[in-house]
N, C-alpha and C. Protein backbone atom coordinates (compact mmCIF):
# COMPACT_ATOMS: atom_id res chain seq x y z
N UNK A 1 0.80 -1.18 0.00
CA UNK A 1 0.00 0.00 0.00
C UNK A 1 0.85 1.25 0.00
N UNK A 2 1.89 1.07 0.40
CA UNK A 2 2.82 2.32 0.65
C UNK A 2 3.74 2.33 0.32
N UNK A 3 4.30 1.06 -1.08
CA UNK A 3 5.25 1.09 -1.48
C UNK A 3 5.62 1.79 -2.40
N UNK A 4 6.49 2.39 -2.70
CA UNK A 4 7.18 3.10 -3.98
C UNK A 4 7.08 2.53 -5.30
N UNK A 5 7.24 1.18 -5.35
CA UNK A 5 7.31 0.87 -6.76
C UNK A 5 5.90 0.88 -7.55
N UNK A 6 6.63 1.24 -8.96
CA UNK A 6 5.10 1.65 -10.10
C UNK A 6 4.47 0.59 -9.78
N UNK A 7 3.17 0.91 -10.66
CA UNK A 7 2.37 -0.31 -10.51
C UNK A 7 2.80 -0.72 -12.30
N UNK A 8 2.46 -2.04 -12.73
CA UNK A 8 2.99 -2.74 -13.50
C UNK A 8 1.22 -3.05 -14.67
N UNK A 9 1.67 -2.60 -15.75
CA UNK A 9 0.78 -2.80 -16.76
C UNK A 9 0.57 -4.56 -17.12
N UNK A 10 0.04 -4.56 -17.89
CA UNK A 10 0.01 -6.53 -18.12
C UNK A 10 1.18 -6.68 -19.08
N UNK A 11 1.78 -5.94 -19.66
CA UNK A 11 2.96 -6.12 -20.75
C UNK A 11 4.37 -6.65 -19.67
N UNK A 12 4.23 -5.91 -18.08
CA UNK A 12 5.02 -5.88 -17.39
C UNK A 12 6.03 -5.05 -17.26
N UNK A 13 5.81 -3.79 -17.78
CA UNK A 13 6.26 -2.44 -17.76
C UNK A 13 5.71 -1.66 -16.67
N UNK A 14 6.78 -0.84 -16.35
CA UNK A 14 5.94 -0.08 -15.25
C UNK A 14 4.92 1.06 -15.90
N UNK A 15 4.22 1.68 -15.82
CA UNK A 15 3.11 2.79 -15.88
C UNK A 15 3.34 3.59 -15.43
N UNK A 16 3.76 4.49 -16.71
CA UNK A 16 4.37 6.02 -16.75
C UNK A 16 3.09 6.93 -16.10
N UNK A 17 3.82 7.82 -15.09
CA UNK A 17 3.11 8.98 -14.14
C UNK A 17 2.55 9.93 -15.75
N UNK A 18 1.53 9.96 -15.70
CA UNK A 18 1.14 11.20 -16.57
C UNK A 18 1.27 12.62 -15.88
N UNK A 19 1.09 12.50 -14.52
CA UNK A 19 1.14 14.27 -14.20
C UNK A 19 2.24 14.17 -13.95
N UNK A 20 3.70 13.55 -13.94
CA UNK A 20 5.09 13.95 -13.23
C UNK A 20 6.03 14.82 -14.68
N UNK A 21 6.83 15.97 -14.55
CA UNK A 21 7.36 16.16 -15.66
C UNK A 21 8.51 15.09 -16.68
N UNK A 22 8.48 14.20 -15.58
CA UNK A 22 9.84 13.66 -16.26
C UNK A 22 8.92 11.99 -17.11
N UNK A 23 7.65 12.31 -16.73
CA UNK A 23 7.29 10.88 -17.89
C UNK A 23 7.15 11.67 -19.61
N UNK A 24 7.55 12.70 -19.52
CA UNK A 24 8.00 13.13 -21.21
C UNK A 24 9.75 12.24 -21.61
N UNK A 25 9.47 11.45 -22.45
CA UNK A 25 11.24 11.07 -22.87
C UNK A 25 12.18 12.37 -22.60
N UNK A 26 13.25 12.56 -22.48
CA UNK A 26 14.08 13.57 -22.86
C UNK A 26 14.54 13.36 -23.93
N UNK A 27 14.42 14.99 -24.76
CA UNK A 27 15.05 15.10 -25.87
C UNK A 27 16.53 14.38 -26.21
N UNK A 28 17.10 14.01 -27.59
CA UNK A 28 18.13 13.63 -27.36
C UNK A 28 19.08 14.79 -28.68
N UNK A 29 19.99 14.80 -28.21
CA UNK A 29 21.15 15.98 -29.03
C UNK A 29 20.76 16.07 -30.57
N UNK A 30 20.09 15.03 -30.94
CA UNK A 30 19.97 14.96 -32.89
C UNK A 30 18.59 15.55 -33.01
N UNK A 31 17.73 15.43 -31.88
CA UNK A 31 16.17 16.45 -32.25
C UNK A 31 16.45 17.29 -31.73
N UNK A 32 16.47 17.83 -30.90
CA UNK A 32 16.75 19.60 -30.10
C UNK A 32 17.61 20.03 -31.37
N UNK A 33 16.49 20.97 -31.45
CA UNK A 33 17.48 22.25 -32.78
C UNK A 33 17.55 23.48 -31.66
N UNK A 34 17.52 23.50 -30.54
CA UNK A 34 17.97 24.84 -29.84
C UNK A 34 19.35 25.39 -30.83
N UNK A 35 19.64 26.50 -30.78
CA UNK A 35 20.71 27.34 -31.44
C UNK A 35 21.79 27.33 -30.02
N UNK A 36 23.23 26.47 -30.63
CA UNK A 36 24.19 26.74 -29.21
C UNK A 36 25.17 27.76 -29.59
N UNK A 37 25.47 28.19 -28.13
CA UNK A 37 26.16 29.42 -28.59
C UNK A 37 27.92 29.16 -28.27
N UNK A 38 28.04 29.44 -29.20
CA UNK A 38 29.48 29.59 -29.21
C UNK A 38 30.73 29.99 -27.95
N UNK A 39 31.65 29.10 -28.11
CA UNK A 39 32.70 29.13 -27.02
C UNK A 39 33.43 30.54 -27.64
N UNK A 40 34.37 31.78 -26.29
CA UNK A 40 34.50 32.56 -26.81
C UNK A 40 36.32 32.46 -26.46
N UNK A 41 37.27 33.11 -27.39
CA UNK A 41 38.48 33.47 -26.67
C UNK A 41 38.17 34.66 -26.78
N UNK A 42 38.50 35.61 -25.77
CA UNK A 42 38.39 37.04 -25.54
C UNK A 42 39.68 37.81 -26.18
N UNK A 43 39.60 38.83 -26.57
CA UNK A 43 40.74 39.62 -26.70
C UNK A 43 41.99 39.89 -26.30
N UNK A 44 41.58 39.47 -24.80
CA UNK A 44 42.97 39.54 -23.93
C UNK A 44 43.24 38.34 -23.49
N UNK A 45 42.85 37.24 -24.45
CA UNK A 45 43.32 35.40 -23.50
C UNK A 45 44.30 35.26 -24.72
N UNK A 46 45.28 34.73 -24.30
CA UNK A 46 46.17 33.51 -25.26
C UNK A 46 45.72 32.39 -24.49
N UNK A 47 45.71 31.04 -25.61
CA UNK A 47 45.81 29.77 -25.16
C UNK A 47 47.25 29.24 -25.48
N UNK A 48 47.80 28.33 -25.02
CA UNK A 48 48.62 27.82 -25.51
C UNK A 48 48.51 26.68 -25.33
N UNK A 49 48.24 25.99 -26.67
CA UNK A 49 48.11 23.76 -26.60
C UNK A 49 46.69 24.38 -27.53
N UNK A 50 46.48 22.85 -27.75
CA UNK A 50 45.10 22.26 -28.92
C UNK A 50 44.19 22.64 -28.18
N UNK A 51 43.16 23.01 -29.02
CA UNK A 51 41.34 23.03 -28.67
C UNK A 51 41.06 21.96 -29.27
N UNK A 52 39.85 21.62 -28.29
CA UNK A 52 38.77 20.51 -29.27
C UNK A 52 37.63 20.21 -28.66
N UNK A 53 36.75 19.90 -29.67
CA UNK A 53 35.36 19.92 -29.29
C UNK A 53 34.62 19.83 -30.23
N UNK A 54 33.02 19.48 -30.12
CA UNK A 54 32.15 19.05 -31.00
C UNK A 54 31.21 20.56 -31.56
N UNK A 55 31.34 21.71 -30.59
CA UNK A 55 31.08 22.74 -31.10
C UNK A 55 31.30 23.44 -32.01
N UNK A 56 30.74 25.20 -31.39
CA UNK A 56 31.51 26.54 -32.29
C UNK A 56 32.56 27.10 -31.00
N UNK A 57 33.77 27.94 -31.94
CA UNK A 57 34.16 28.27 -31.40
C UNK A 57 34.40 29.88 -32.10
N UNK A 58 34.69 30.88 -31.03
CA UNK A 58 34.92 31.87 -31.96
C UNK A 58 36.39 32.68 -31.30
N UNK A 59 37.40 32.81 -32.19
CA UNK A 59 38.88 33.45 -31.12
C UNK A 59 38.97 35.22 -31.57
N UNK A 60 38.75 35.57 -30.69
CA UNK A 60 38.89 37.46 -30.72
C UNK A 60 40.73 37.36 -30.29
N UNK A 61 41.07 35.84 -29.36
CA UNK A 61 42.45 36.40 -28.86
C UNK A 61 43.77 36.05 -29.46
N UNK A 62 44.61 35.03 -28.79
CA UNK A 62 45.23 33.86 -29.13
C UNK A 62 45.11 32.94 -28.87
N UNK A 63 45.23 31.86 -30.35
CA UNK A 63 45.57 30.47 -29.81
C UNK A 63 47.08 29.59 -30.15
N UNK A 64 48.11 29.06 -29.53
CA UNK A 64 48.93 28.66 -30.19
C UNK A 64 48.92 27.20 -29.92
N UNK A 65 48.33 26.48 -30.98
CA UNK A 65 48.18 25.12 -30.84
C UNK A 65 46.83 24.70 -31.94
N UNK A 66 46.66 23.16 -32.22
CA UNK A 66 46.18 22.85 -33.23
C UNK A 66 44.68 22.94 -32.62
N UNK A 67 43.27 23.53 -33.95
CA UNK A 67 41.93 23.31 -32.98
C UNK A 67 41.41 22.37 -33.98
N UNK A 68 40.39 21.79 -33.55
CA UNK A 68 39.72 20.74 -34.05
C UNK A 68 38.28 21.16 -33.09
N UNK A 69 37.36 21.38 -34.15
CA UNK A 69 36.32 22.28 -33.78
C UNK A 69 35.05 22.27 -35.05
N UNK A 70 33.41 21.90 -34.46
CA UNK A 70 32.46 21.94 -36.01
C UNK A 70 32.70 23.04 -36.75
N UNK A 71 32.90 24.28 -36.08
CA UNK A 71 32.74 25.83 -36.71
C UNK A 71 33.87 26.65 -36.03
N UNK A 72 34.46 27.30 -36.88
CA UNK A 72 35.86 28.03 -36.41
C UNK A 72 35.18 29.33 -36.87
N UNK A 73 35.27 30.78 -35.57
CA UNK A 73 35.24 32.30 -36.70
C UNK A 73 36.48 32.56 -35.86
N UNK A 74 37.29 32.95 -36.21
CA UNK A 74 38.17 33.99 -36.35
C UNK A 74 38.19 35.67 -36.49
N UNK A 75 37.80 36.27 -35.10
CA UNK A 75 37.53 38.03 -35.25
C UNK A 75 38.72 38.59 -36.14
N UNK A 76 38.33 39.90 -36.00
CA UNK A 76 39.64 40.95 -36.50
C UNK A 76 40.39 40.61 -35.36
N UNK A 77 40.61 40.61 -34.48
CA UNK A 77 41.56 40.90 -33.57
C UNK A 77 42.20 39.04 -32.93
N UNK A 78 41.52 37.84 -33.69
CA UNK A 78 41.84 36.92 -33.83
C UNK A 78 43.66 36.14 -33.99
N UNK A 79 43.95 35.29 -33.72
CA UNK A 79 45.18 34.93 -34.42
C UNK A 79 45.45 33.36 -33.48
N UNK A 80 45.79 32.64 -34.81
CA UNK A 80 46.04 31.13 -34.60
C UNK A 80 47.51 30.25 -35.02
N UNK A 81 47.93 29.93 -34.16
CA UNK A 81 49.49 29.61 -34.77
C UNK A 81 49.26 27.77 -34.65
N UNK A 82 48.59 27.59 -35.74
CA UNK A 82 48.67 25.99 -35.65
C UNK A 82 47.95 25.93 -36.79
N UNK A 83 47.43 24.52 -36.84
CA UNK A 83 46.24 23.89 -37.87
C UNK A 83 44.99 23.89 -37.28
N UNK A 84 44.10 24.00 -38.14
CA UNK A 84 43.02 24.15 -37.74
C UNK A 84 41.75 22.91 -38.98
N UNK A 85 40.86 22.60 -37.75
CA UNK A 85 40.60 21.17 -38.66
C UNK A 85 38.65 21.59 -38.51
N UNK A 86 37.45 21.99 -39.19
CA UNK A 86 36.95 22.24 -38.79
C UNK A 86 35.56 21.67 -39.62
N UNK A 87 34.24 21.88 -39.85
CA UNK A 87 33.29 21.74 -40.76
C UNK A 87 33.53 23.19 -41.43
N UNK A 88 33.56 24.41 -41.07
CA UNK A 88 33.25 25.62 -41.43
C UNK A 88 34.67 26.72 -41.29
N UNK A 89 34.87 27.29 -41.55
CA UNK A 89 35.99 28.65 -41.11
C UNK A 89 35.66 29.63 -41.36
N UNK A 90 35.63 30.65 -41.00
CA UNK A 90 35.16 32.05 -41.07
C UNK A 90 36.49 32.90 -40.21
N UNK A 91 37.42 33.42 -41.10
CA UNK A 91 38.74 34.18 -40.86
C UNK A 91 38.61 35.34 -41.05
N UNK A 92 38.65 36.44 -40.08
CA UNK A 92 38.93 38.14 -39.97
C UNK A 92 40.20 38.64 -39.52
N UNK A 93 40.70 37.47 -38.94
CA UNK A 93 42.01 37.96 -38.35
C UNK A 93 42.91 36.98 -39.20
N UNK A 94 44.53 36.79 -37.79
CA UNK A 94 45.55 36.20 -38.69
C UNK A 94 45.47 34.43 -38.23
N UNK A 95 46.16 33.99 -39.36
CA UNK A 95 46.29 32.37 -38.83
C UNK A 95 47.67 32.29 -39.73
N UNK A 96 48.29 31.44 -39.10
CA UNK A 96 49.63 31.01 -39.56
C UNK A 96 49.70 29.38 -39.14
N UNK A 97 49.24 28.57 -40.79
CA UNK A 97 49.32 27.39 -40.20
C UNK A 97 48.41 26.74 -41.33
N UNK A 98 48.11 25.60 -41.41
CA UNK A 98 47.09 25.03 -42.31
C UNK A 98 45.24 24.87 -41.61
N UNK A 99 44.60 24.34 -42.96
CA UNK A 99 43.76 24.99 -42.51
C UNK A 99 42.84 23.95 -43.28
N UNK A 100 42.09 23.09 -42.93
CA UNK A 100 41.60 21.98 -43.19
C UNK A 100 39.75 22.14 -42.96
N UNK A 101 38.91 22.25 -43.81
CA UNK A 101 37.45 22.40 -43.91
C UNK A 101 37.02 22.41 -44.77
N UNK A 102 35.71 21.72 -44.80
CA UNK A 102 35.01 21.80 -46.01
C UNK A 102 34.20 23.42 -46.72
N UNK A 103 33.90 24.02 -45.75
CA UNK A 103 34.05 25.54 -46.10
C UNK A 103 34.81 26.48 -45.98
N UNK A 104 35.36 27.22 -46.35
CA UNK A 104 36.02 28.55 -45.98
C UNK A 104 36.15 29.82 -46.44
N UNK A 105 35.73 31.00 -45.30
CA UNK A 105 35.32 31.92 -46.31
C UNK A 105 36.63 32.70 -45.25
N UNK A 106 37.32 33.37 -46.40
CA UNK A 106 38.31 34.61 -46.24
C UNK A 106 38.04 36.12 -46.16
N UNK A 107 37.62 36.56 -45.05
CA UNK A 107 37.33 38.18 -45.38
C UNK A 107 38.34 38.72 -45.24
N UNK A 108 37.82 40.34 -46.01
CA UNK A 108 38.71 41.36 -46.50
C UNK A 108 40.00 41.70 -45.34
N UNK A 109 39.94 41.59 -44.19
CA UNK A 109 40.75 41.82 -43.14
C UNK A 109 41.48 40.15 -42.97
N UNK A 110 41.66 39.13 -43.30
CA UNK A 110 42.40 38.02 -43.08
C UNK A 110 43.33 37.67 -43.62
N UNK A 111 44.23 37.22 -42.95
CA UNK A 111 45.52 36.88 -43.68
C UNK A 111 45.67 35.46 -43.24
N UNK A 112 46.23 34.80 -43.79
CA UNK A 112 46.39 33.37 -43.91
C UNK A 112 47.79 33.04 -44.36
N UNK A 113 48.55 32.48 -44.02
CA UNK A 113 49.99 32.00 -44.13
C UNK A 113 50.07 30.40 -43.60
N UNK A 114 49.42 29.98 -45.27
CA UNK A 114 49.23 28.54 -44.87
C UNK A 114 48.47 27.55 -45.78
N UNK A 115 48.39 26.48 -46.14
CA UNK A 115 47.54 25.64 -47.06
C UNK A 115 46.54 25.39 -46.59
N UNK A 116 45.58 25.50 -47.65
CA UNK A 116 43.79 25.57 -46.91
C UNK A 116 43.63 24.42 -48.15
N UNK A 117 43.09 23.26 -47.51
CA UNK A 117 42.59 22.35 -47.84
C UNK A 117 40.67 22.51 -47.38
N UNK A 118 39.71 22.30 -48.72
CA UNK A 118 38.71 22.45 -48.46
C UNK A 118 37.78 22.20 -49.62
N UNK A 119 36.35 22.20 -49.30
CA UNK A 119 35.48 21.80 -50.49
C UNK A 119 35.06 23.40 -50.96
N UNK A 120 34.48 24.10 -50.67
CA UNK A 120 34.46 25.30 -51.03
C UNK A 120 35.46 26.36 -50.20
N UNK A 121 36.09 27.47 -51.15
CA UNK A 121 36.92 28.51 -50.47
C UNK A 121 36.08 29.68 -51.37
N UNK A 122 35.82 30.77 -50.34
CA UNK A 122 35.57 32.14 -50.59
C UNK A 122 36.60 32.69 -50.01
N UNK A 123 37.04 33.90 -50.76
CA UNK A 123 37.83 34.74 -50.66
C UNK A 123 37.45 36.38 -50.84
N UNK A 124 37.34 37.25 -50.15
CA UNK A 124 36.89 38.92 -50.40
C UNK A 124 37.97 39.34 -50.78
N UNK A 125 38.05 41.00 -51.27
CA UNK A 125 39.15 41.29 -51.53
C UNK A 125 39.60 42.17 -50.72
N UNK A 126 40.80 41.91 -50.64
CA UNK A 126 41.82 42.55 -49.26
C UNK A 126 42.19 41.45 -48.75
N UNK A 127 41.77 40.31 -48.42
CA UNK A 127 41.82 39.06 -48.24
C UNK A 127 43.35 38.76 -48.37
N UNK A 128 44.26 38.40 -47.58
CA UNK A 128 45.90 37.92 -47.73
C UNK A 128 46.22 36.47 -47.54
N UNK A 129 46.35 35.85 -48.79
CA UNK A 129 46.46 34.50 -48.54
C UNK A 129 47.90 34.15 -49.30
N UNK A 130 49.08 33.30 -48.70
CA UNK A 130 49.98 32.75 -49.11
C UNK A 130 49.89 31.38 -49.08
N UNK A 131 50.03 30.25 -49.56
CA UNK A 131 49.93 28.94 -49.93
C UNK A 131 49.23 27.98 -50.55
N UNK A 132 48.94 27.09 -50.82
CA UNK A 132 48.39 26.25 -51.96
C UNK A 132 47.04 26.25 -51.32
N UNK A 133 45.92 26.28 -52.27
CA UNK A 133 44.25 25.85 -51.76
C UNK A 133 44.90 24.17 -52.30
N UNK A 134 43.99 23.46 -52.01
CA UNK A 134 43.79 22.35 -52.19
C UNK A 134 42.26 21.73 -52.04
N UNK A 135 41.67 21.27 -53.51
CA UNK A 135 40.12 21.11 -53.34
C UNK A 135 40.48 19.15 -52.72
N UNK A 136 39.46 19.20 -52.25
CA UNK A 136 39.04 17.58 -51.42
C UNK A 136 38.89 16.95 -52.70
N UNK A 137 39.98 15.91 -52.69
CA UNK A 137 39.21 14.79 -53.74
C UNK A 137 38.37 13.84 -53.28
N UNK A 138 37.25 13.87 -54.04
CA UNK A 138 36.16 13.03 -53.91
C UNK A 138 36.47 11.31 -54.31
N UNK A 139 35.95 10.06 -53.85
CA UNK A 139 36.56 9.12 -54.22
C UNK A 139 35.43 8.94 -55.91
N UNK A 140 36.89 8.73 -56.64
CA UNK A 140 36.39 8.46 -58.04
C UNK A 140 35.40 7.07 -58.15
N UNK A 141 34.76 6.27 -57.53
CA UNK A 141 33.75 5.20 -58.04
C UNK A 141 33.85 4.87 -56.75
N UNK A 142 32.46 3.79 -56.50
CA UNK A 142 31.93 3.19 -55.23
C UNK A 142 33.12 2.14 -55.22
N UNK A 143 33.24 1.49 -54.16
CA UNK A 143 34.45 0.41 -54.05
C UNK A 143 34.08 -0.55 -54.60
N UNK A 144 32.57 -1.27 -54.70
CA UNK A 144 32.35 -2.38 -55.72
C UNK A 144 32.46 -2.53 -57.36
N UNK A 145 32.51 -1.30 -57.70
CA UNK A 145 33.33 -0.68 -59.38
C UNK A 145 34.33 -0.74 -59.71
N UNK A 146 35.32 -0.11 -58.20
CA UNK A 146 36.73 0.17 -58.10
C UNK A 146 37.28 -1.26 -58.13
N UNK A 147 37.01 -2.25 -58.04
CA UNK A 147 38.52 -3.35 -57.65
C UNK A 147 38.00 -3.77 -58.93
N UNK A 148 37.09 -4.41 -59.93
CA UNK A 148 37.65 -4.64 -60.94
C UNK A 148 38.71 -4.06 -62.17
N UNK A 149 38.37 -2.94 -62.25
CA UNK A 149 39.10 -1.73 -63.20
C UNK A 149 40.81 -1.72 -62.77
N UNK A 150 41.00 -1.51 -61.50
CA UNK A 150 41.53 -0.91 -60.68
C UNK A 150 42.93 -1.91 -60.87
N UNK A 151 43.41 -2.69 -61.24
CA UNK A 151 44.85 -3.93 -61.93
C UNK A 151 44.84 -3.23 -62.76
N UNK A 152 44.26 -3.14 -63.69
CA UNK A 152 44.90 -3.24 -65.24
C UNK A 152 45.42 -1.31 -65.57
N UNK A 153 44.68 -0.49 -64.68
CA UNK A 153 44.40 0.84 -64.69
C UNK A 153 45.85 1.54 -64.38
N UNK A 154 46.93 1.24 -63.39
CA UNK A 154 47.96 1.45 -63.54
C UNK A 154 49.06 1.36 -64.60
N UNK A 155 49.09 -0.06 -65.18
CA UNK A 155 49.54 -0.36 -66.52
C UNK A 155 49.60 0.65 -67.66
N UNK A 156 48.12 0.75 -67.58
CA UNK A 156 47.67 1.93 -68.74
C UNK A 156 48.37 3.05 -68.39
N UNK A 157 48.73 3.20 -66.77
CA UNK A 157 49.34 4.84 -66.98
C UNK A 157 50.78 4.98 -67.17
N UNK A 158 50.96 3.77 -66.77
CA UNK A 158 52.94 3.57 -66.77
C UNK A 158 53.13 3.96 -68.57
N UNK A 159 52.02 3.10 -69.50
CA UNK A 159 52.42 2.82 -70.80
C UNK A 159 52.44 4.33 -71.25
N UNK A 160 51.35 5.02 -70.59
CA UNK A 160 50.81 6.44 -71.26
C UNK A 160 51.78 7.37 -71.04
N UNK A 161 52.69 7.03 -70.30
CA UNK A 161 53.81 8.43 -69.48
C UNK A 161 55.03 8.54 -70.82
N UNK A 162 55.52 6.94 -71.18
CA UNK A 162 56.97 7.45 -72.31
C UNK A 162 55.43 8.03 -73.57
N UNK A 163 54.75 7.91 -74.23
CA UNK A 163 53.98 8.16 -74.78
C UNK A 163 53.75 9.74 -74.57
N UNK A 164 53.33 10.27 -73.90
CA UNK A 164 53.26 11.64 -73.55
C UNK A 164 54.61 12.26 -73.73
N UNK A 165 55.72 11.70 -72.94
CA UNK A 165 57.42 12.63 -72.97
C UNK A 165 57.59 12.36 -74.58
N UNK A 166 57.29 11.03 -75.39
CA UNK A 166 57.43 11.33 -76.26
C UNK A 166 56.63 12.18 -77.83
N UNK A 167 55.70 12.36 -77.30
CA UNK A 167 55.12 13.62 -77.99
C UNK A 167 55.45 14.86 -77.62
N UNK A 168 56.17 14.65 -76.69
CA UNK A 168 56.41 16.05 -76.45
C UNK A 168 57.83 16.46 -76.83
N UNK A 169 58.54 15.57 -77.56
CA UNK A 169 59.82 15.56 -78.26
C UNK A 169 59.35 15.78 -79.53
N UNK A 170 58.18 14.99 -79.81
CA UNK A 170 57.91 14.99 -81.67
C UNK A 170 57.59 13.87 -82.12
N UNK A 171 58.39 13.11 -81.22
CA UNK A 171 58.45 11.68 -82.23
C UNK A 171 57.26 10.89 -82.45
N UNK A 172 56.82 10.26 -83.48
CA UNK A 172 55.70 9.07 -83.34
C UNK A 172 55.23 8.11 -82.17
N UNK A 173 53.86 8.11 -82.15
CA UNK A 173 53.68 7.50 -80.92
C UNK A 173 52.90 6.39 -81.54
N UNK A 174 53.15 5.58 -80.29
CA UNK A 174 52.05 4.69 -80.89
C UNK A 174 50.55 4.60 -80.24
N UNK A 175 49.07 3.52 -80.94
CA UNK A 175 48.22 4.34 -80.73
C UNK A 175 47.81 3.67 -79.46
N UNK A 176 47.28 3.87 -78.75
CA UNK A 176 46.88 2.60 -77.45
C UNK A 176 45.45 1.54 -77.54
N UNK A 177 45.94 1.06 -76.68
CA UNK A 177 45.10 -0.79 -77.05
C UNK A 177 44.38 -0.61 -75.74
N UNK A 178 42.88 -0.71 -75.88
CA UNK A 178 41.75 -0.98 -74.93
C UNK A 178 41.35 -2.16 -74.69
């Protein structure tokens, strides 16, 4: 009569309280679209060592060390002395270092001293960038396509290379066999 435990349905589950708040499931991280707000470095913090995390982050200060982060912004008054590995980048300030995302947009105040590997790069102008972009290669065929082709496909390129140096001397080539 006075015991605590639920009372038990015929399935043999207990029987969720309808008036208590907690017989609602709790949300779990992939439905909640709440908007999270961003981790901040302030103006006057240096870090020194790696960030990381499943967030945003945004650096007004210093960081010297590699971040690994969903969303990187970078203020004007920003600056990063490492690599940076992210879904997104958004640069106003300086970074010295590589720079790894599938987006990246360069505004007019950023300088970059470093290889940006990425699927899309925007760039504004004023924008200071020194080193190679590099677009993501996509894998050329599903893997059940790839292993048949994939023997004989080297061959073809070894044969195609004196073929090429030698057109590019003059001389007759010969024609290739499929």
């Amino acid at each position: 009569m006075f015991s605590k435990q639920p009372t038990k349905t015929a399935s043999g589950r207990p029987e969720p309280k309808l008036d208590s708040p907690a017989a609602t499931p709790p949300e779990s991280p992939a439905t909640r679209k709440s908007p999270k707000v961003a981790s901040l470095v302030a103006e006057n913090m240096t870090i020194e060592g790696g960030v990381s995390g499943e967030g945003e982050l945004h650096i007004d200060g210093v960081v010297r060390g590699d971040i690994r982060v969903s969303k990187l912004t970078i203020g004007d008054t920003g600056h990063v002395e490492g690599s940076i590995y992210a879904e997104a980048v958004e640069a106003r300030g300086r970074v010295i270092g590589a720079i790894t995302a599938k987006q990246v947009r360069l505004y007019g105040t950023s300088y970059v001293d470093g290889d940006i590997t990425h699927e899309q790069l925007a760039m504004e102008t004023g924008a200071f960038f020194q080193g190679r972009s590099l677009k993501f290669q996509r894998p050329a065929a599903p893997a059940g396509q790839a292993n048949a082709p994939s023997a004989p496909a080297p061959a073809a390129s070894q044969d195609e290379k004196p073929a090429q140096t030698a057109a590019a001397s003059g001389a007759p080539q010969p024609k290739p066999v499929f």
